[in-house]
N, C-alpha and C. Protein backbone atom coordinates (compact mmCIF):
# COMPACT_ATOMS: atom_id res chain seq x y z
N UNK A 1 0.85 -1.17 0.00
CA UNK A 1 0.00 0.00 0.00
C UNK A 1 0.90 1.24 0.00
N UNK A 2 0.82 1.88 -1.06
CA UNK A 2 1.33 3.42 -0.90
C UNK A 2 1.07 4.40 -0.20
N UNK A 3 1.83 5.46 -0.16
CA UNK A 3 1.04 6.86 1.20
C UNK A 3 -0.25 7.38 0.69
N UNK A 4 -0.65 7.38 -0.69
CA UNK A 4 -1.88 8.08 -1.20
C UNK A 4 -3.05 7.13 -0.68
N UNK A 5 -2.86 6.00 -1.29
CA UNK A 5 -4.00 4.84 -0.66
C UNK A 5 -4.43 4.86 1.26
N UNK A 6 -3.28 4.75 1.48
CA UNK A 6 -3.32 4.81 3.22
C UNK A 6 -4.22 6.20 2.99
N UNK A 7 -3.72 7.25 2.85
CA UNK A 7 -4.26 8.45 3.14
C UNK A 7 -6.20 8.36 2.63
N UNK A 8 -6.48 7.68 1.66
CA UNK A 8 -7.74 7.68 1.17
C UNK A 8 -8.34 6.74 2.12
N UNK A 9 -7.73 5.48 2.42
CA UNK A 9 -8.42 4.74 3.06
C UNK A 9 -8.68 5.58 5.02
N UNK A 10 -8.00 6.02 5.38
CA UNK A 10 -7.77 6.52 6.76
C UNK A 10 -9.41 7.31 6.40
N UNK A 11 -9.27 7.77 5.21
CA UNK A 11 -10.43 9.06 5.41
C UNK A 11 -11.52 9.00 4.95
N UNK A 12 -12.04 7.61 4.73
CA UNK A 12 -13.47 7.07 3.98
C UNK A 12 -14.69 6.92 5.84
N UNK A 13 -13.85 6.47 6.82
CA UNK A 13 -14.45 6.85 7.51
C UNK A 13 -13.55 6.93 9.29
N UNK A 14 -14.20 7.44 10.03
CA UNK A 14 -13.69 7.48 11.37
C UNK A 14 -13.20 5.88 12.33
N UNK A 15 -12.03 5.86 12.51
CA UNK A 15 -11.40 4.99 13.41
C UNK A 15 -11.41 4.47 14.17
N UNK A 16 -11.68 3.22 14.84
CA UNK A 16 -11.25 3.35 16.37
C UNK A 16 -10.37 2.43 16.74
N UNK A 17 -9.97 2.79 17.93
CA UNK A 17 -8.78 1.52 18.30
C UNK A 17 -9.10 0.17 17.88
N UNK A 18 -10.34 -0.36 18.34
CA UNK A 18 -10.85 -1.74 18.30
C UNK A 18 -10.80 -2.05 16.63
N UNK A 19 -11.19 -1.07 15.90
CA UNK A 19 -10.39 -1.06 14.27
C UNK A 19 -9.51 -1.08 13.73
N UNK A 20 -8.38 -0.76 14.39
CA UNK A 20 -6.81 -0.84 14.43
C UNK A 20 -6.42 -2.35 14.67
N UNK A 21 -6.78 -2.60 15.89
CA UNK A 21 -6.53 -3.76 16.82
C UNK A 21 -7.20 -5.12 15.32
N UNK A 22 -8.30 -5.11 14.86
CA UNK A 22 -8.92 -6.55 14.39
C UNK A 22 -7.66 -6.19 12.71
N UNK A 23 -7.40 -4.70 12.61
CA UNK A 23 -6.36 -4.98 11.28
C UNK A 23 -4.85 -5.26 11.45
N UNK A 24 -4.47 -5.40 12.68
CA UNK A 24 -3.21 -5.45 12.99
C UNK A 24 -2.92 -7.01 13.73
N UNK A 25 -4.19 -7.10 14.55
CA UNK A 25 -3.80 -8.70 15.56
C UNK A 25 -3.45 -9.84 14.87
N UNK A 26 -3.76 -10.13 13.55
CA UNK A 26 -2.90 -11.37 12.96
C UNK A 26 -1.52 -11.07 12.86
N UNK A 27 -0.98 -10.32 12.46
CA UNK A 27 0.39 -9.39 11.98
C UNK A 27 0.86 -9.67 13.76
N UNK A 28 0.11 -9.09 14.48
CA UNK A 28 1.21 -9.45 16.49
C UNK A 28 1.23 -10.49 16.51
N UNK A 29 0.03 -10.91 16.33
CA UNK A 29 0.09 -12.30 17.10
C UNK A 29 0.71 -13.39 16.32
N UNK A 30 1.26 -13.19 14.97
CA UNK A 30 2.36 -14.13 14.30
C UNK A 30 3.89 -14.04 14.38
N UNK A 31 3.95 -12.48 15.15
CA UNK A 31 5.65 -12.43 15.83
C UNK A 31 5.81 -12.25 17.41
N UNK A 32 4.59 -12.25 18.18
CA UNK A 32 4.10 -12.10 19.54
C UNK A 32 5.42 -13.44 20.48
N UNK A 33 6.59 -12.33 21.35
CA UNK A 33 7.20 -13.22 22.28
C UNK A 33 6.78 -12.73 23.60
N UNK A 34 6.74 -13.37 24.27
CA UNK A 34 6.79 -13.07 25.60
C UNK A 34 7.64 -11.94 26.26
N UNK A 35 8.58 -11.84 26.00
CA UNK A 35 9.97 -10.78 25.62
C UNK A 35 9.56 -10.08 24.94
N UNK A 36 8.92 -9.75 24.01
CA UNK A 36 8.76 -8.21 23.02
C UNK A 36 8.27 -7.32 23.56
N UNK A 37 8.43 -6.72 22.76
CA UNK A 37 7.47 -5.12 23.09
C UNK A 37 7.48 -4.71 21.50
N UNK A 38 6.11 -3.40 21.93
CA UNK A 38 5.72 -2.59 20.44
C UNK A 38 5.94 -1.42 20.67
N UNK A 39 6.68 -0.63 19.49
CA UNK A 39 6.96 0.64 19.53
C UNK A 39 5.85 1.70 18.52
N UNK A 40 5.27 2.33 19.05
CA UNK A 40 4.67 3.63 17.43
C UNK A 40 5.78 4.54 17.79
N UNK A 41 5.89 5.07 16.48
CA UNK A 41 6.64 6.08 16.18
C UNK A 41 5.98 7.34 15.65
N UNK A 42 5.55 8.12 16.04
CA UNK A 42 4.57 8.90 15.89
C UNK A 42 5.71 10.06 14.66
N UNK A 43 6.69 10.17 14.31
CA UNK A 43 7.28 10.98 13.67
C UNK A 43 7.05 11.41 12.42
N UNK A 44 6.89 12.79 11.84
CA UNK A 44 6.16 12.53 10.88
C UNK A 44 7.56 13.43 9.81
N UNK A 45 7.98 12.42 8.30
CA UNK A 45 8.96 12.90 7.90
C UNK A 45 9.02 13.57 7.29
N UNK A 46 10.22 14.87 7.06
CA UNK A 46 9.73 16.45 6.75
C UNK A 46 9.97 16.22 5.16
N UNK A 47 9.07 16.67 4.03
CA UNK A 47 9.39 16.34 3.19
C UNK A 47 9.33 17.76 2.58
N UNK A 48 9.97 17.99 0.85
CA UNK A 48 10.66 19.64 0.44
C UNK A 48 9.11 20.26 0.06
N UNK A 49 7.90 19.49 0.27
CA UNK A 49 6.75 20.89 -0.63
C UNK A 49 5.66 20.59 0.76
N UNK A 50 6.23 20.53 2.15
CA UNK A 50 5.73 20.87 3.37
C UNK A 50 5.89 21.63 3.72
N UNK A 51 4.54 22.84 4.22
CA UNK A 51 5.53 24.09 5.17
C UNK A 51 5.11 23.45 6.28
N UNK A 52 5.70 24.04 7.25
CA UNK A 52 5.15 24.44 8.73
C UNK A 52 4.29 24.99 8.95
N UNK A 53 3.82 24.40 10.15
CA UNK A 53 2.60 24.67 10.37
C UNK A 53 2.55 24.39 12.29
N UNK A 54 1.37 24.72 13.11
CA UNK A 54 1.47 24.09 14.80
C UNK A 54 1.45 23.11 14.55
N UNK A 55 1.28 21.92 13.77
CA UNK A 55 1.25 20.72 14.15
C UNK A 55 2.66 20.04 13.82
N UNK A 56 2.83 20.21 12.64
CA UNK A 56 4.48 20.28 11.72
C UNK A 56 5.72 20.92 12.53
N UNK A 57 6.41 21.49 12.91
CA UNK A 57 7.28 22.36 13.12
C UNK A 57 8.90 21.71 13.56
C-alpha cells in the first residue's frame, strides 16, 4: 500500500482503536514473544513541498 492509498483509506471513515486492533492482531500475534514489546513512532517525515505549520514544526 502506498502513502496516497493509506491516506484515502484513513479518510473514507472514522477509526477506532478496536479497528486498528482486528487490522493489525494477525500481523502481532504471528511475531508475539513473551519478551517483546511494540513501539509507534509517531514521527512525521519532513518532506521539500511541506511548510510548517502548529502541528508540523
Amino acid at each position: 500500500m502506498v502513502e496516497g492509498e493509506i491516506t484515502r483509506l484513513l479518510s473514507e471513515q472514522d477509526y477506532t482503536s478496536k479497528d486498528l486492533w482486528q487490522q493489525v492482531k494477525p500481523t502481532v500475534r504471528s511475531v508475539e514473544r513473551d519478551d517483546g514489546v511494540l513501539i509507534f513512532d509517531y514521527t512525521i517525515q519532513e518532506k521539500a513541498w511541506t511548510d510548517e505549520n502548529e502541528l508540523m514544526c
